[in-house]
Protein backbone atom coordinates (compact mmCIF):
# COMPACT_ATOMS: atom_id res chain seq x y z
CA UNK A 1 0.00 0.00 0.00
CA UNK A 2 1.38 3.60 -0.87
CA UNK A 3 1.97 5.50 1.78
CA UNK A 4 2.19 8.75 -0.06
CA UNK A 5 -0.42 11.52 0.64
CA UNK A 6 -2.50 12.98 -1.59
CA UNK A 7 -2.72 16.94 -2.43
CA UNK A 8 -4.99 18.90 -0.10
CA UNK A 9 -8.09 19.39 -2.43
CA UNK A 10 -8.57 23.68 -2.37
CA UNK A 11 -11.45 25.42 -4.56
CA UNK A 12 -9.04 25.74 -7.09
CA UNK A 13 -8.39 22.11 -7.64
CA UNK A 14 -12.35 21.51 -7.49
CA UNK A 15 -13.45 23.54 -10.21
CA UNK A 16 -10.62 22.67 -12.48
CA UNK A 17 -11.68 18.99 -12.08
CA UNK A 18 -15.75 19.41 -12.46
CA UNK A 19 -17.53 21.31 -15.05
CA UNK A 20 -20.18 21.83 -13.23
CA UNK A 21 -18.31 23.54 -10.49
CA UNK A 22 -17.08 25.69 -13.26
CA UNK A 23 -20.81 26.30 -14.52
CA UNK A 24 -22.83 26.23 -11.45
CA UNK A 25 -26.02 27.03 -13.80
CA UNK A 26 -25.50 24.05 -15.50
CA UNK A 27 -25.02 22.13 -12.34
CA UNK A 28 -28.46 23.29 -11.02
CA UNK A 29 -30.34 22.65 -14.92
CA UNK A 30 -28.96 19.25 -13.93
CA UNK A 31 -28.89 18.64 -10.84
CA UNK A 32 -32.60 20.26 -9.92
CA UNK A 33 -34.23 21.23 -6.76
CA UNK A 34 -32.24 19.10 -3.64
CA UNK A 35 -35.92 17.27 -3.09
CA UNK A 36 -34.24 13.96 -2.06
CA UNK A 37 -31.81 15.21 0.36
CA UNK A 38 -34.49 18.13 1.66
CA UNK A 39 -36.61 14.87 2.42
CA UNK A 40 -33.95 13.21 4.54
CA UNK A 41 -33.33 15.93 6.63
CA UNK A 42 -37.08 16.52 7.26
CA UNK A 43 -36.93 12.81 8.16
CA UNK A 44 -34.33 13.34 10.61
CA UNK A 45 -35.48 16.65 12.13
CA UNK A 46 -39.50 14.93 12.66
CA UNK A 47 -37.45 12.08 14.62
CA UNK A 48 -34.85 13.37 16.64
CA UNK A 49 -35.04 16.87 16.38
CA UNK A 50 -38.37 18.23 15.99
CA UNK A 51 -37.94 21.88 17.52
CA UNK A 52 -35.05 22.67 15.27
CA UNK A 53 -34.55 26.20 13.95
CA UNK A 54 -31.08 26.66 12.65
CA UNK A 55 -29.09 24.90 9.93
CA UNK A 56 -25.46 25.14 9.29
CA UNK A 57 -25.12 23.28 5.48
CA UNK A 58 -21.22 22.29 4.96
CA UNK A 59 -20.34 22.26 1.55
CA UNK A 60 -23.30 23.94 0.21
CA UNK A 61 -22.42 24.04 -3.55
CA UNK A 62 -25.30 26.40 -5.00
CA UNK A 63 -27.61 26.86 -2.13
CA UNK A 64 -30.32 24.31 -3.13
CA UNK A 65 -30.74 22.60 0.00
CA UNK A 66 -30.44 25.77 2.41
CA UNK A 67 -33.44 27.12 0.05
CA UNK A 68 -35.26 23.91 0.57
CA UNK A 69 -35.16 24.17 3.80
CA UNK A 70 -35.33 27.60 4.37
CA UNK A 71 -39.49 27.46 5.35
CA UNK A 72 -38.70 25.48 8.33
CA UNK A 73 -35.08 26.55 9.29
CA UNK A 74 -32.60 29.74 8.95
CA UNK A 75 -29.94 28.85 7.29
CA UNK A 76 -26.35 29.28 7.01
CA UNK A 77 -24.55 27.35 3.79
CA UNK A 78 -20.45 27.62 3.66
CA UNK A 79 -18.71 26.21 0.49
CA UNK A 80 -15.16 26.47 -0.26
CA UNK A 81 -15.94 27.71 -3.88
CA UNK A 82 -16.21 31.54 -4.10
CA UNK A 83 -18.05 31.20 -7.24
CA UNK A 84 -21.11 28.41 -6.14
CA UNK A 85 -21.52 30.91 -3.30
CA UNK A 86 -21.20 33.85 -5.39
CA UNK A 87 -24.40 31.91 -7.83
CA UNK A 88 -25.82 31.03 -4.72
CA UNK A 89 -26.16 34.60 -3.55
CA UNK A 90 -27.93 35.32 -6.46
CA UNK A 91 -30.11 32.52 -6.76
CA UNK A 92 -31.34 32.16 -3.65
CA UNK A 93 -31.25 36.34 -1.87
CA UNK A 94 -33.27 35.35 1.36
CA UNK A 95 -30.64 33.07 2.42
CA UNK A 96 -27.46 33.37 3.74
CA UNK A 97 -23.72 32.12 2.13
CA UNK A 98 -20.41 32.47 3.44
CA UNK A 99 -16.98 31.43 1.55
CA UNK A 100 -15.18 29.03 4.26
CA UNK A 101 -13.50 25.69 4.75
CA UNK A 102 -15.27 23.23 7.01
CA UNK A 103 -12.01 21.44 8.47
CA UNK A 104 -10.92 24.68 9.54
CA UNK A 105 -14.63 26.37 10.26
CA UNK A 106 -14.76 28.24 13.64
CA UNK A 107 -17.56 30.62 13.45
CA UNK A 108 -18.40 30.57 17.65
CA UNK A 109 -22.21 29.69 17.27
CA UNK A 110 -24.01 26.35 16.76
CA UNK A 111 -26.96 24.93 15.28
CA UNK A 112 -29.96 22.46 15.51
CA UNK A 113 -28.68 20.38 12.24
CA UNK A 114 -25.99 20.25 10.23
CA UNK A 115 -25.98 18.60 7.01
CA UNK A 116 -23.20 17.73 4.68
CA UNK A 117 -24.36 16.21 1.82
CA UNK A 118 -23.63 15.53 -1.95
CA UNK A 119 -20.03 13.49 -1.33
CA UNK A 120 -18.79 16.80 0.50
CA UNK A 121 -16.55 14.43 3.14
CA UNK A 122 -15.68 12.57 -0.63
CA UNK A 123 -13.34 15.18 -1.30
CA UNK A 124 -11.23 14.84 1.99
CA UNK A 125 -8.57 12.47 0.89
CA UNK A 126 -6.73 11.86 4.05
CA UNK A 127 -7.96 10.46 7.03
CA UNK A 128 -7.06 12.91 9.10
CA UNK A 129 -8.91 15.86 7.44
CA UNK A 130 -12.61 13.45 8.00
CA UNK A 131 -11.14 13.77 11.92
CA UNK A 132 -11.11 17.72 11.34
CA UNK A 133 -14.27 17.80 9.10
CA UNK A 134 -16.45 15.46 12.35
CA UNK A 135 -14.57 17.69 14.07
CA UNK A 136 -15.73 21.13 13.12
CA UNK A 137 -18.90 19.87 13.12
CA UNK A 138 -18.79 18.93 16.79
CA UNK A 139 -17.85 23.02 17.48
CA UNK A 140 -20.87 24.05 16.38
CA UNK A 141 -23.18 21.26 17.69
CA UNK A 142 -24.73 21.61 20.99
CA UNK A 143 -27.07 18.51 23.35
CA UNK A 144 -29.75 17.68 20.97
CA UNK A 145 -28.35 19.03 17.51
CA UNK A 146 -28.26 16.42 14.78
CA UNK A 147 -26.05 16.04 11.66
CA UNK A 148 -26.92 14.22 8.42
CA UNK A 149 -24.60 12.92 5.98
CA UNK A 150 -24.36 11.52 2.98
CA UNK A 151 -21.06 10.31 1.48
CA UNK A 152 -19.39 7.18 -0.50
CA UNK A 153 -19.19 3.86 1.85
CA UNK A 154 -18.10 1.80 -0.38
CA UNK A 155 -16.34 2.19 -4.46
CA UNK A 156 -18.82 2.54 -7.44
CA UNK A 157 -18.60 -0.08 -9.68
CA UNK A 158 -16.02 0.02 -12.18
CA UNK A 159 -17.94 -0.36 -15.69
CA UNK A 160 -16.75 0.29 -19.30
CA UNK A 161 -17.15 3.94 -20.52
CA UNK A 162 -20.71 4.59 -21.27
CA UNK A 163 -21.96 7.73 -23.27
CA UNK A 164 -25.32 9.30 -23.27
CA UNK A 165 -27.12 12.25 -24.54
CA UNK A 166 -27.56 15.04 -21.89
CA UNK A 167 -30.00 17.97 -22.49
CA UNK A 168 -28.04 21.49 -21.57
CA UNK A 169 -28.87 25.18 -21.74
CA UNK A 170 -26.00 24.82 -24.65
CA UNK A 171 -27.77 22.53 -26.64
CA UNK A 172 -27.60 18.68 -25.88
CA UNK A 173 -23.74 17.32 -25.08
CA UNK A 174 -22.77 13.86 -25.32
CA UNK A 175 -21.22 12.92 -21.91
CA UNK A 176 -19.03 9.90 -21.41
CA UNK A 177 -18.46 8.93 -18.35
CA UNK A 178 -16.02 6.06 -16.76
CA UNK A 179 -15.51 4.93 -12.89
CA UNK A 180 -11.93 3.30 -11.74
CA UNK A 181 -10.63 2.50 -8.43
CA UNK A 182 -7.65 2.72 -6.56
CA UNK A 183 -7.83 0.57 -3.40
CA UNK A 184 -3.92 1.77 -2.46
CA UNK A 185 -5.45 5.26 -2.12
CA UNK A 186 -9.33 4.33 -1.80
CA UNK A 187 -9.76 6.77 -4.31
CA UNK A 188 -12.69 6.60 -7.08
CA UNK A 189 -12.11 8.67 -10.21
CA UNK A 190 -14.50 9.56 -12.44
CA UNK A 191 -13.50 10.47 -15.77
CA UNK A 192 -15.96 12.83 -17.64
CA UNK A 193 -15.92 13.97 -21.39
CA UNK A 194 -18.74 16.59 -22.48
CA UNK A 195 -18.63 16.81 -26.66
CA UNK A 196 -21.20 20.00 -27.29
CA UNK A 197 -22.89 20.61 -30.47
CA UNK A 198 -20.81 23.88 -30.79
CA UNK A 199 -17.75 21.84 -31.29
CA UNK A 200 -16.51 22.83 -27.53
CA UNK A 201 -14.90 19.97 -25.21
CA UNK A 202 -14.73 19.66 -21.54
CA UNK A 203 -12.99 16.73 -19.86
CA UNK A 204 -14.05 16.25 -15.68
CA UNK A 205 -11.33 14.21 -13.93
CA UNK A 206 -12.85 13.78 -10.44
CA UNK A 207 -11.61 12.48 -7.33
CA UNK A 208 -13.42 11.09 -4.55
CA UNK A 209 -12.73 9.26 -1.28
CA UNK A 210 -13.97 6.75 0.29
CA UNK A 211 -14.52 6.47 3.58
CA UNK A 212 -15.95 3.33 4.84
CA UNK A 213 -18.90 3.49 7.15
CA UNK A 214 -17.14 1.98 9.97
CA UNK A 215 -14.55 5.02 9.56
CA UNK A 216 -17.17 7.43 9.28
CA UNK A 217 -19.02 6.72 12.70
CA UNK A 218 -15.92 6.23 14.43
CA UNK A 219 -14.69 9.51 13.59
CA UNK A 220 -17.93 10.59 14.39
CA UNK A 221 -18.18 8.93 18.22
CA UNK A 222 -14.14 10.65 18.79
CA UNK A 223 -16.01 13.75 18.28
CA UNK A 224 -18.89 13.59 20.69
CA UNK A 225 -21.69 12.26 18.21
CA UNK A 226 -23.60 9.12 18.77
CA UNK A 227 -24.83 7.52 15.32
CA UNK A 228 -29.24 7.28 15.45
CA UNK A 229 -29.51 5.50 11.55
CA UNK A 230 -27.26 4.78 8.33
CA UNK A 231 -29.47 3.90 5.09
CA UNK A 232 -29.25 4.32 1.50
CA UNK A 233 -32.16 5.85 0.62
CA UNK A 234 -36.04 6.39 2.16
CA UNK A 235 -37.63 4.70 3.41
CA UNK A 236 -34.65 3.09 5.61
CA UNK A 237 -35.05 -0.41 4.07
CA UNK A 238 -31.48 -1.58 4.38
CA UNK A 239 -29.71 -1.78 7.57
CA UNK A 240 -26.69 -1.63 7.07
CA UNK A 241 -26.48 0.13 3.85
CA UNK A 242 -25.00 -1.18 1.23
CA UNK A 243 -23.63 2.16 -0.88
CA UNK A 244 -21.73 2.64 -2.86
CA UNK A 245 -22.97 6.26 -0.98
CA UNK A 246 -25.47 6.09 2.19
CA UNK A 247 -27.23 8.40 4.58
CA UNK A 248 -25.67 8.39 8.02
CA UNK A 249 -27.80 10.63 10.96
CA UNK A 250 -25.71 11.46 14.20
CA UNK A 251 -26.34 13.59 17.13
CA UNK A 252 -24.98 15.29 20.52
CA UNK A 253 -26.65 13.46 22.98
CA UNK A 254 -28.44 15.71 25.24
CA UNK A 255 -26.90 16.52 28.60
């Protein structure tokens, strides 16, 4: 096993590897409303949490969930990408974005939930930086609040390169897309080619760790957070999950 470690991952590096980081409008023509994650977290909130009024959202990307949420709970969303919080700003003006890095985040305050969602903890190569990530979260958690994640458990498949026709705001693209893993690093990559109408190419090499459930809730536990539920999807059908990505609710314990 190589014991080398892998490049910090900074903003930079992120929107140099994902198109859609570069394009955030394009990610949210693809991506849509954050319906399946919003329903998780109401999940969560009606079970363990069900006076909860704040939300801190850790890796935000374009402000979809924060705005999903935003009826039941003011929101705070941090992303290290200036310009997903710069389109999230704009897309979403009753809610609130900062620019900041969640391994590091201090802001002296807590919250009822805290979500980090969409692979955010994929992105943290080194196991150390999920210690700071479970970490940071535990500053800002007090008794009672929860946290919901959702993250890869286990590697994606490795297939053969498959292409299919993707409608854009450009026109339609045809996006080929291949999976490998690397168990020395526990890296999955995911290379992406995007072939537009307009002639213009864009190739996505993206990196993504993963950290194994039993990883994930012991970093968790070291930081003062006792797991409630782990599934894949709702309704919680599967116990454990199997992945490749899965759901996993913690909270403080109250006092």
């Amino acid at each position: 096993m190589s014991n080398a470690r892998i490049s910090p991952t900074t903003a930079d590096d992120l929107a140099a590897a994902n198109l859609l980081y570069r394009d955030p409008g394009l990610h949210d023509h693809l991506q849509g409303a954050a319906t399946r994650d919003a329903d998780v977290v109401h999940h969560a909130i009606d079970t363990w949490a069900p006076h909860a009024a704040s939300l801190l959202d850790a890796g935000c990307g374009t402000g979809t969930l924060v705005a999903a949420l935003s009826d039941r709970l003011t929101g705070l969303g941090i992303d290290l990408q200036p310009q997903l919080i710069t389109h999230a700003r704009a897309a979403h003006p009753g809610c609130d974005f900062e620019v900041d890095e969640l391994c590091t985040l201090d802001l002296r305050c807590t919250f009822d939930v805290i979500t980090c969602l969409g692979n955010v903890l994929a992105y943290l190569h080194e196991p150390d930086e999920l210690h700071a990530a479970t970490a940071a979260m535990s500053r800002h958690a007090h008794p009672g609040t929860i946290v919901v994640i959702n993250t890869l458990i286990t590697p994606p498949p490795e297939v053969p390169a498959s292409t299919s026709l993707v409608a854009t705001p450009r026109g339609p693209a045809q996006v080929t897309v291949q999976n490998r893993w690397d168990d020395d690093t526990r890296l999955a990559t995911m290379t992406r080619r995007w072939a537009f109408t307009d002639g213009r190419t864009e190739t996505d090499i993206v990196h993504r760790r993963v950290h194994d459930l039993n990883a994930l809730t012991t970093a968790l536990a070291s930081n003062g957070f006792q797991v409630r539920a782990a599934f894949d999807t709702l309704p919680t059908t599967r116990n454990p999950p199997r992945g490749p990505s899965a759901f996993v609710i913690a909270q403080r314990p109250q006092r």
